[in-house]
N, C-alpha and C. Protein backbone atom coordinates (compact mmCIF):
# COMPACT_ATOMS: atom_id res chain seq x y z
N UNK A 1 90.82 146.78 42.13
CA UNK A 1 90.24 147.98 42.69
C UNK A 1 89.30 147.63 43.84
N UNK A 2 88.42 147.11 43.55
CA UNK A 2 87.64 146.22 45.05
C UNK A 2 88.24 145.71 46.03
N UNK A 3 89.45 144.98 45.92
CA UNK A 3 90.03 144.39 46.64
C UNK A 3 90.55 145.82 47.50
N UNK A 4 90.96 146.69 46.91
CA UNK A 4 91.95 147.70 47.43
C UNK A 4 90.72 148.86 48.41
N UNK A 5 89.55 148.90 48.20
CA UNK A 5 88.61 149.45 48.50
C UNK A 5 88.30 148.65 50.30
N UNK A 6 88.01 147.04 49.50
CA UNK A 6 87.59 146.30 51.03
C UNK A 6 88.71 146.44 52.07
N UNK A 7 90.21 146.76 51.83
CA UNK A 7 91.21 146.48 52.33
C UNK A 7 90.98 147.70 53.34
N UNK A 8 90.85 149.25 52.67
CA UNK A 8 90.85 150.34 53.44
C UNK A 8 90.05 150.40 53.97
N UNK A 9 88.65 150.33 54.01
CA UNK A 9 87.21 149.82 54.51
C UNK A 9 87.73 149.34 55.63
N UNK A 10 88.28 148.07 55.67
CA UNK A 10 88.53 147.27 56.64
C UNK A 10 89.62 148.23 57.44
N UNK A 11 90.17 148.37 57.01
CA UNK A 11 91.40 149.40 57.70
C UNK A 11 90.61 150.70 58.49
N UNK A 12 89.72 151.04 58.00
CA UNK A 12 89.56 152.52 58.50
C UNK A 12 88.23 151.86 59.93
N UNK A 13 87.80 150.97 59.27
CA UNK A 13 86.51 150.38 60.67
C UNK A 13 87.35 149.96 61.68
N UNK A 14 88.45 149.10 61.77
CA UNK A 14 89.66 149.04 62.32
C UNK A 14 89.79 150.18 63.50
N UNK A 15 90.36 151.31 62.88
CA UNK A 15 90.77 152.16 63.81
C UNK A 15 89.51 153.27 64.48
N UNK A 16 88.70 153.09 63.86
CA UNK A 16 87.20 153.36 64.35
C UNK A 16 87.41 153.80 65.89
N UNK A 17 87.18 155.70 65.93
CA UNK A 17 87.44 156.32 67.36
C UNK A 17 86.13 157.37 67.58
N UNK A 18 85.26 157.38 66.32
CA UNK A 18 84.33 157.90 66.18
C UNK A 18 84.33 159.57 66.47
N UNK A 19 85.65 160.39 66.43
CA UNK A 19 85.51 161.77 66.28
C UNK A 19 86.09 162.24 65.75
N UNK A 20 87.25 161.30 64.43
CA UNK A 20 88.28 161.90 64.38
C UNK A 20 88.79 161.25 63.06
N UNK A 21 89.20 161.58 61.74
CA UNK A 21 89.58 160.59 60.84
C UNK A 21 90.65 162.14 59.95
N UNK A 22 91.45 161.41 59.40
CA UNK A 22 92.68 162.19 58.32
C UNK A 22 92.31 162.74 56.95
N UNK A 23 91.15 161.80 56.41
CA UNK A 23 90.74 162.15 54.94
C UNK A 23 89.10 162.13 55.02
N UNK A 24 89.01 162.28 53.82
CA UNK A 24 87.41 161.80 53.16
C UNK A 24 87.28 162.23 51.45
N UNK A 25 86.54 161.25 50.99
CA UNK A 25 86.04 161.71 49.72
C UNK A 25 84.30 161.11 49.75
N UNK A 26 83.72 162.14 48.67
CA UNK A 26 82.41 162.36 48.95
C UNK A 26 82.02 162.95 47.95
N UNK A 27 80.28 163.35 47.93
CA UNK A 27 79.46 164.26 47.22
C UNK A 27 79.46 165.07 47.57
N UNK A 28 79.27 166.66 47.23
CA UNK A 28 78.21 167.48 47.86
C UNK A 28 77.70 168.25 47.04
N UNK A 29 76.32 168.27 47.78
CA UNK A 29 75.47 169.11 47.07
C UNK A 29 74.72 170.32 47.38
N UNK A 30 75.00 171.48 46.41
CA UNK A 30 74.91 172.76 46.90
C UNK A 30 74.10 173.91 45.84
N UNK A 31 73.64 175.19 46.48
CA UNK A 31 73.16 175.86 45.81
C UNK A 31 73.25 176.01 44.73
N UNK A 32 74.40 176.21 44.23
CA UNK A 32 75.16 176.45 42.95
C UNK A 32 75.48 175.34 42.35
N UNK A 33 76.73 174.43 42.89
CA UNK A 33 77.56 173.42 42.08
C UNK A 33 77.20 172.33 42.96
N UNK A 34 76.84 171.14 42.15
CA UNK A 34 76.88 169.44 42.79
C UNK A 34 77.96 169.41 42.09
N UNK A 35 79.05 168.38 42.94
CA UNK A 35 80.35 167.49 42.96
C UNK A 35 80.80 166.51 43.50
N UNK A 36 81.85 166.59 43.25
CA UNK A 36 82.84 165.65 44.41
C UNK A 36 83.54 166.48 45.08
N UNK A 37 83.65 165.97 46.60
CA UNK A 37 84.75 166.74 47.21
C UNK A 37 85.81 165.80 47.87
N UNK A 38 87.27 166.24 48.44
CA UNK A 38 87.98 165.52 49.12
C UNK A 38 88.21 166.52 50.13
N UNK A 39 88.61 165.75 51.28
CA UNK A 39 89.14 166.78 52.23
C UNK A 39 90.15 165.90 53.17
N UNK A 40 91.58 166.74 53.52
CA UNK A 40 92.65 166.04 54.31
C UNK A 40 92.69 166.98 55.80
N UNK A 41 92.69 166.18 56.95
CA UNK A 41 93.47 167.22 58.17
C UNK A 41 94.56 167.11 58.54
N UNK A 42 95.04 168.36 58.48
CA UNK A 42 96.60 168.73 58.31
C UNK A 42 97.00 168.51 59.88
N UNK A 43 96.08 168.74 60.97
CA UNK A 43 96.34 168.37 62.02
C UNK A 43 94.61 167.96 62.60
N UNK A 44 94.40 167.78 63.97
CA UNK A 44 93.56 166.89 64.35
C UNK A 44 92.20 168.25 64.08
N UNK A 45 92.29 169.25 64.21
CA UNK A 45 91.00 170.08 64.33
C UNK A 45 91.45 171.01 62.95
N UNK A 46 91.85 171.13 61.80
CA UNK A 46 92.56 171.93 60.93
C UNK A 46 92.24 170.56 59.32
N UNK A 47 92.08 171.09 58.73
CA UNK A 47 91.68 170.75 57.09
C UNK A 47 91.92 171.46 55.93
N UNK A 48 91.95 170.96 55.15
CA UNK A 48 91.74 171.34 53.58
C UNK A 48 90.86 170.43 53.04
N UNK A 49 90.07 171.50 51.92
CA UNK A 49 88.89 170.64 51.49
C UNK A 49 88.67 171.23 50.20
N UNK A 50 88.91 170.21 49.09
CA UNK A 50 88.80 170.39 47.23
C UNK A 50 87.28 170.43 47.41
N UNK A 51 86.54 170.92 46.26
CA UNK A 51 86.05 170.19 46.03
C UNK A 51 85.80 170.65 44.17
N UNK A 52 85.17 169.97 43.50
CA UNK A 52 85.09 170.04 41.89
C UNK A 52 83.60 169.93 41.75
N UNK A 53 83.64 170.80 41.27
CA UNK A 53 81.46 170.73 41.00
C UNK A 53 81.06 171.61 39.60
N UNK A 54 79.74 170.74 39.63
CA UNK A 54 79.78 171.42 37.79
C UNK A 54 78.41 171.87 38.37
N UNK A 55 78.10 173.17 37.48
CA UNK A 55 76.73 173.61 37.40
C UNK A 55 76.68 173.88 35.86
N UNK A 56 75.36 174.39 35.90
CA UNK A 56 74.33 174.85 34.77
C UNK A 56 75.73 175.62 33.57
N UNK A 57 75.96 174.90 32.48
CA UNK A 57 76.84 175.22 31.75
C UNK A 57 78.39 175.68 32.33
N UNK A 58 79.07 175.14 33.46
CA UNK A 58 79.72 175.33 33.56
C UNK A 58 80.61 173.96 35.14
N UNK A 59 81.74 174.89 35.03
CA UNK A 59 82.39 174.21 36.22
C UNK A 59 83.69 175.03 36.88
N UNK A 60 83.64 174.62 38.15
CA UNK A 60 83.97 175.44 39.50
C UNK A 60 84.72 174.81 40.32
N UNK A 61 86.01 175.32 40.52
CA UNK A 61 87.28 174.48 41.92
C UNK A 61 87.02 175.24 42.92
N UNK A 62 86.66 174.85 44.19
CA UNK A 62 86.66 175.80 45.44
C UNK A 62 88.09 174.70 46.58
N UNK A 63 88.93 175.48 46.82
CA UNK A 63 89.78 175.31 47.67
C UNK A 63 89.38 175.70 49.35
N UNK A 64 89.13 175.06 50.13
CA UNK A 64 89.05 175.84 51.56
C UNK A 64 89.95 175.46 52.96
N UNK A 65 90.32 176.29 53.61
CA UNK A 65 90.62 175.82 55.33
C UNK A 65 90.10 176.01 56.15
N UNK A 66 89.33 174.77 56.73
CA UNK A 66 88.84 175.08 57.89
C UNK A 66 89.09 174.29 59.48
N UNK A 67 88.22 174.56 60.15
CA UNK A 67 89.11 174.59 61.42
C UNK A 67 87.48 173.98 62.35
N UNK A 68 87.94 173.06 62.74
CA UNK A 68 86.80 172.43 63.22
C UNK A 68 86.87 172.36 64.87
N UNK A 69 85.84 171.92 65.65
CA UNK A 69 85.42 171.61 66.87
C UNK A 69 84.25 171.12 67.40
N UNK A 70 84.27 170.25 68.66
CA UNK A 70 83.01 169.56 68.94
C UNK A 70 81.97 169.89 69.31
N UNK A 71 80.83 170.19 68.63
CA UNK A 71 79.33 170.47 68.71
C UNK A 71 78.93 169.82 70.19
N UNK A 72 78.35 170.99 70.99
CA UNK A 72 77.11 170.01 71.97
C UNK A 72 77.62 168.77 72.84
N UNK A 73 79.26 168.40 73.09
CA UNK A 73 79.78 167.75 73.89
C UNK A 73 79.29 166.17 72.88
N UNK A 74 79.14 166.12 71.83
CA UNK A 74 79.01 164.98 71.26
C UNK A 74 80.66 164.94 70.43
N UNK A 75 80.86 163.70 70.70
CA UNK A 75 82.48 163.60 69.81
C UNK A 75 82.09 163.59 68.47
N UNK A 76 80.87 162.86 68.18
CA UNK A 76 80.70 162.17 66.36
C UNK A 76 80.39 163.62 65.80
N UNK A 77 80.09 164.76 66.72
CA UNK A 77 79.00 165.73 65.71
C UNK A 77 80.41 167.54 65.85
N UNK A 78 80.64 167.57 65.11
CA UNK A 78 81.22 168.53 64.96
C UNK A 78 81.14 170.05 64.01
N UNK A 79 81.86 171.14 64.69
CA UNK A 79 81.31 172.05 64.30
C UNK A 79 82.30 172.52 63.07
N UNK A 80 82.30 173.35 62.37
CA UNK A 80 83.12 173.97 61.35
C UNK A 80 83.05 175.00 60.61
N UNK A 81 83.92 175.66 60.48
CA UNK A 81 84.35 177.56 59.66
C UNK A 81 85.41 177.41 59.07
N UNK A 82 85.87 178.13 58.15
CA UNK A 82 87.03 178.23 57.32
C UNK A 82 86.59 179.36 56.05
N UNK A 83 87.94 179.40 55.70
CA UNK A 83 87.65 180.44 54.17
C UNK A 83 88.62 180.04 53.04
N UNK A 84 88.22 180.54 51.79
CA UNK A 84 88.87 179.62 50.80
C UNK A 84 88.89 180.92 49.22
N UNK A 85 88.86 180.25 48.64
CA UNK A 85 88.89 181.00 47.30
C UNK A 85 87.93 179.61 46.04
N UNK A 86 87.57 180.15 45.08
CA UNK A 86 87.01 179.46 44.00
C UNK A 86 87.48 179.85 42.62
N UNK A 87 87.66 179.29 41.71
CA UNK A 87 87.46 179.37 40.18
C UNK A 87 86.96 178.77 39.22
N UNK A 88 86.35 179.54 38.50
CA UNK A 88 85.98 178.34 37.50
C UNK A 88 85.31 179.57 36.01
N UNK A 89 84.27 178.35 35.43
CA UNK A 89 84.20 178.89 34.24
C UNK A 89 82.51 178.62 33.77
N UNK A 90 81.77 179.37 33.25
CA UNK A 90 80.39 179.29 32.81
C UNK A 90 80.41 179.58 31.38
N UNK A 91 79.27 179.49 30.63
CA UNK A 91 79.16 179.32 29.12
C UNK A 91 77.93 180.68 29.44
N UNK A 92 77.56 180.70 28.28
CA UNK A 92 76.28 181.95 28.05
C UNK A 92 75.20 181.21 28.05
N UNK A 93 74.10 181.68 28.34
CA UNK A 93 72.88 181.68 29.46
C UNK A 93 72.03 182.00 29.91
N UNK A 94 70.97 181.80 30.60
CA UNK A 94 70.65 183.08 31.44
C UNK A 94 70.41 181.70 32.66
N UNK A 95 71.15 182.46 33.78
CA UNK A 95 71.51 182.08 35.43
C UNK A 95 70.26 183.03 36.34
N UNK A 96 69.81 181.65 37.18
CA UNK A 96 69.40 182.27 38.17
C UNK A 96 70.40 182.39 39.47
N UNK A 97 70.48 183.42 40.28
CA UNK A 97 71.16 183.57 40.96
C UNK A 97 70.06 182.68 42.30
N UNK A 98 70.95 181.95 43.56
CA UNK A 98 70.08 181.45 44.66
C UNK A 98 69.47 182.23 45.33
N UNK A 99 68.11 182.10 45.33
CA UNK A 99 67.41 183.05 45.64
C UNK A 99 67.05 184.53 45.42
N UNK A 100 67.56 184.77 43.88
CA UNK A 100 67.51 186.37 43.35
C UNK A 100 67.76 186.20 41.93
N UNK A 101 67.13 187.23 41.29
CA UNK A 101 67.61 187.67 40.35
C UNK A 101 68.09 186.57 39.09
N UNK A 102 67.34 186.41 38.14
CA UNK A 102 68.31 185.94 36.68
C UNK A 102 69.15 187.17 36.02
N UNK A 103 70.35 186.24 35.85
CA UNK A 103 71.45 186.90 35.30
C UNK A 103 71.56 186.54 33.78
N UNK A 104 71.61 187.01 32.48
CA UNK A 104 71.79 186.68 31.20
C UNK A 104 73.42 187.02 30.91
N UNK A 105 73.89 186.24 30.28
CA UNK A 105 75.31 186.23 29.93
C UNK A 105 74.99 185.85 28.13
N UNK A 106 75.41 186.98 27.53
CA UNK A 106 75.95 186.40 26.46
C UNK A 106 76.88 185.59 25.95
N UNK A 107 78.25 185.97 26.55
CA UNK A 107 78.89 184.92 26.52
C UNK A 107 79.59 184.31 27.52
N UNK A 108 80.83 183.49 27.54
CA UNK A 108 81.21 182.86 29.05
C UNK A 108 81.85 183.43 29.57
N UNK A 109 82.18 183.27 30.83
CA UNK A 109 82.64 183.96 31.88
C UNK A 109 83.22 183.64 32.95
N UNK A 110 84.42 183.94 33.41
CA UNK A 110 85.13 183.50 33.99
C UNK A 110 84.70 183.57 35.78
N UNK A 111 84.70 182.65 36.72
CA UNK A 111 84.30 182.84 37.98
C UNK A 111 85.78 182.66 38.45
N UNK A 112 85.28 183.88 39.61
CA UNK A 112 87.08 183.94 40.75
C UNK A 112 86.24 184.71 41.83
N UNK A 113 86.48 184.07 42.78
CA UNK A 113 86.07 184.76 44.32
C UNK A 113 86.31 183.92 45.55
N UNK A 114 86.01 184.75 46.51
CA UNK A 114 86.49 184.44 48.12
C UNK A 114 84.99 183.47 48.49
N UNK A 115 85.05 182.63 49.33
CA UNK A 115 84.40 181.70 50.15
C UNK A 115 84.42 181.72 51.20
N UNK A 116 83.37 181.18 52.26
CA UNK A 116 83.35 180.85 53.40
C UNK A 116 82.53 179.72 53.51
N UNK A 117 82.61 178.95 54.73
CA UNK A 117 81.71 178.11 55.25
C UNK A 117 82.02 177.94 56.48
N UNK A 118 80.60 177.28 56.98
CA UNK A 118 80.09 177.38 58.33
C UNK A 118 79.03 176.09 58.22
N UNK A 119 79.41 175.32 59.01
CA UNK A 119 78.85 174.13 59.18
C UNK A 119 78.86 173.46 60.29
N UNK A 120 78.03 172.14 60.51
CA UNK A 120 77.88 170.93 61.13
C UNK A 120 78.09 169.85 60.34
N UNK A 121 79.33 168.55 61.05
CA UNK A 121 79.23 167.30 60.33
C UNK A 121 79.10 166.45 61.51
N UNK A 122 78.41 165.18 61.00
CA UNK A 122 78.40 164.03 61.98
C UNK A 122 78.61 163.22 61.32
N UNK A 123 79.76 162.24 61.89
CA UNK A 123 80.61 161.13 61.82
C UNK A 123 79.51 159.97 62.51
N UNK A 124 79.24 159.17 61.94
CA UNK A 124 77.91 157.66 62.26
C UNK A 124 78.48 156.79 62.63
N UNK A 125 78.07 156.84 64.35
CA UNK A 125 79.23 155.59 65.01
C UNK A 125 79.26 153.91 63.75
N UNK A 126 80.25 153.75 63.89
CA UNK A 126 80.28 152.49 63.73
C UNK A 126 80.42 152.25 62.30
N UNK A 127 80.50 153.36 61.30
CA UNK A 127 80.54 153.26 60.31
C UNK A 127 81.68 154.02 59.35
N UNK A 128 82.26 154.19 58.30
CA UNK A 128 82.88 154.92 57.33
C UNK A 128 81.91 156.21 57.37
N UNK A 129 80.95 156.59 57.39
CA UNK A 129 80.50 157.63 56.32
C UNK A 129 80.31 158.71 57.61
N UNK A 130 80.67 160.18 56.69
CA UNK A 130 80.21 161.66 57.58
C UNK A 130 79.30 162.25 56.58
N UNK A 131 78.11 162.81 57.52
CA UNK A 131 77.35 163.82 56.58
C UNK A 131 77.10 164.94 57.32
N UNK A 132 77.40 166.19 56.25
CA UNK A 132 77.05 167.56 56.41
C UNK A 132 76.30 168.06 56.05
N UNK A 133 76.13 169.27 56.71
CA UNK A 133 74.99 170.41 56.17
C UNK A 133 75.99 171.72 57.02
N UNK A 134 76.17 172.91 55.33
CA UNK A 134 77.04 173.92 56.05
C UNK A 134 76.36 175.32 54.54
N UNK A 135 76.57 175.98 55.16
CA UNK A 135 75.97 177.78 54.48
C UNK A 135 77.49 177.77 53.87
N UNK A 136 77.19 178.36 52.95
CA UNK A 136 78.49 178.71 51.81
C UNK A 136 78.37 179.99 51.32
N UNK A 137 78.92 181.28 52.20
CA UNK A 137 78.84 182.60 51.74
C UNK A 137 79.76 182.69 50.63
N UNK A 138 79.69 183.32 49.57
CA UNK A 138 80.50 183.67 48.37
C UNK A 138 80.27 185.20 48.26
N UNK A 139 81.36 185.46 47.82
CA UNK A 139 81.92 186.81 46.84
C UNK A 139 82.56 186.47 45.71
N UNK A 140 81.83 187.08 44.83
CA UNK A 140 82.00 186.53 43.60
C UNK A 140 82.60 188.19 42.73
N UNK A 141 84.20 187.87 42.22
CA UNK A 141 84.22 189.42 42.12
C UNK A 141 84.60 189.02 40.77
N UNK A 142 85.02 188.35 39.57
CA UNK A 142 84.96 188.43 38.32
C UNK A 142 83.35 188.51 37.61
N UNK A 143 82.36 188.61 38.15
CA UNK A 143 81.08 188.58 37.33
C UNK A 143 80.08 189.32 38.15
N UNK A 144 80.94 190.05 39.58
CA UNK A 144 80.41 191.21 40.29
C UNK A 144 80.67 192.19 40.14
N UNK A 145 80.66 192.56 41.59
CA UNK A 145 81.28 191.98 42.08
C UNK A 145 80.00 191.84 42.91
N UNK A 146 79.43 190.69 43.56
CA UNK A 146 78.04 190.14 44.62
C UNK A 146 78.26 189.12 45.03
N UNK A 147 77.51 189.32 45.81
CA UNK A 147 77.63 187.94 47.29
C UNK A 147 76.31 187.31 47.31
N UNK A 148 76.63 186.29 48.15
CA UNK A 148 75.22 185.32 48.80
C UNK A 148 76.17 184.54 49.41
N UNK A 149 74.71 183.67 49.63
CA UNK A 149 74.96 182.20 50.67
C UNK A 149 74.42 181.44 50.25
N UNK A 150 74.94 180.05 50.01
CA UNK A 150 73.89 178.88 49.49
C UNK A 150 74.20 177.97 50.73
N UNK A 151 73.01 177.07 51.02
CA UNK A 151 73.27 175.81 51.56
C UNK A 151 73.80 174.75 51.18
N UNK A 152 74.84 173.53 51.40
CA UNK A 152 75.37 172.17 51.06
C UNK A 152 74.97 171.30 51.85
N UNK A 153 74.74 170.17 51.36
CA UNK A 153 74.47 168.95 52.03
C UNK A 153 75.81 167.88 51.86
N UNK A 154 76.38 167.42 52.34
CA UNK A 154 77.56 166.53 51.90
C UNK A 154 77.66 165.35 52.59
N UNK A 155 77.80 164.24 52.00
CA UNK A 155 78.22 163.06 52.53
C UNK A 155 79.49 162.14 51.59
N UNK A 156 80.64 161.77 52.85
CA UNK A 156 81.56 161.43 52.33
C UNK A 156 82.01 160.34 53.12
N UNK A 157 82.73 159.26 52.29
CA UNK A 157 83.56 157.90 52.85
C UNK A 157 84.28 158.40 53.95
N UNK A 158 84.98 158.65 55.13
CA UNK A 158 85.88 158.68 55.47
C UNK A 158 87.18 157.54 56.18
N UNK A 159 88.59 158.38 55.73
CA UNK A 159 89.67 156.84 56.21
C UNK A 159 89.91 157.76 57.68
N UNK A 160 90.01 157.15 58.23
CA UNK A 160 90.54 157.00 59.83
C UNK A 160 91.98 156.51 59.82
């Protein structure tokens, strides 16, 4: 497994173009759910992005596409939007909602709703790693139906 790690490492510093890479896997961390995420581009400005995150008695799949472009004439720093869907599942509780309101659940409850995000990532010359910061509007219509926005912070390996 190390070996196979240093190999891609080496492979991805290799092709090192500093605005532009095919994958990534990573953390992120967000209002609601800390996880892991992956994300592939289907073409050079176009993505899909998993990610799996657990919160406070529960856990959450958010699927998204988004569609990126270059921030401020910098290649490493890029901009990003897309929309997606989520599901997942919570136990009983009582939830604070981000920035509003505790919610009490007797029992668990199923999460299903629409997503957005809107972000900035920068790619660190010379290195594997990208980190973000992007607003994550949700509609949440199995336990709404209500909305918000949380902030994410994310940093992820990326292969080139």
């Amino acid at each position: 497994m190390l070996i196979s790690f240093l190999l891609v490492s080496k492979h991805s510093n290799a092709q090192s173009n500093g605005d532009s890479y095919t994958g990534a896997v990573g953390f992120k961390f967000g209002g609601y759910e800390d996880g892991i995420a992956g994300k592939y581009f289907t073409d050079k400005d176009i993505a899909i992005e998993g990610e799996l995150g657990f919160r406070q008695h529960g856990v959450v799949i958010t699927g998204l596409y988004e569609f990126y472009q270059v921030a401020f004439n910098v290649p490493e720093l890029r901009f990003y939007y897309g929309a997606g869907v989520h599901i997942g599942a919570i136990g009983s509780g009582v939830y604070q909602r981000f920035g509003g309101d505790n919610e009490v659940y007797n029992t668990g409850h199923l999460l299903l709703g629409v997503d957005g995000v809107l972000g900035l990532e920068y790619i660190i010359p010379q290195s594997p790693i990208a980190v973000s910061l992007d607003l994550n509007p949700r509609l949440e219509l199995a336990t709404g139906p209500f909305g918000d926005i949380a902030p994410a912070i994310g940093i992820k390996y990326v292969f080139k």
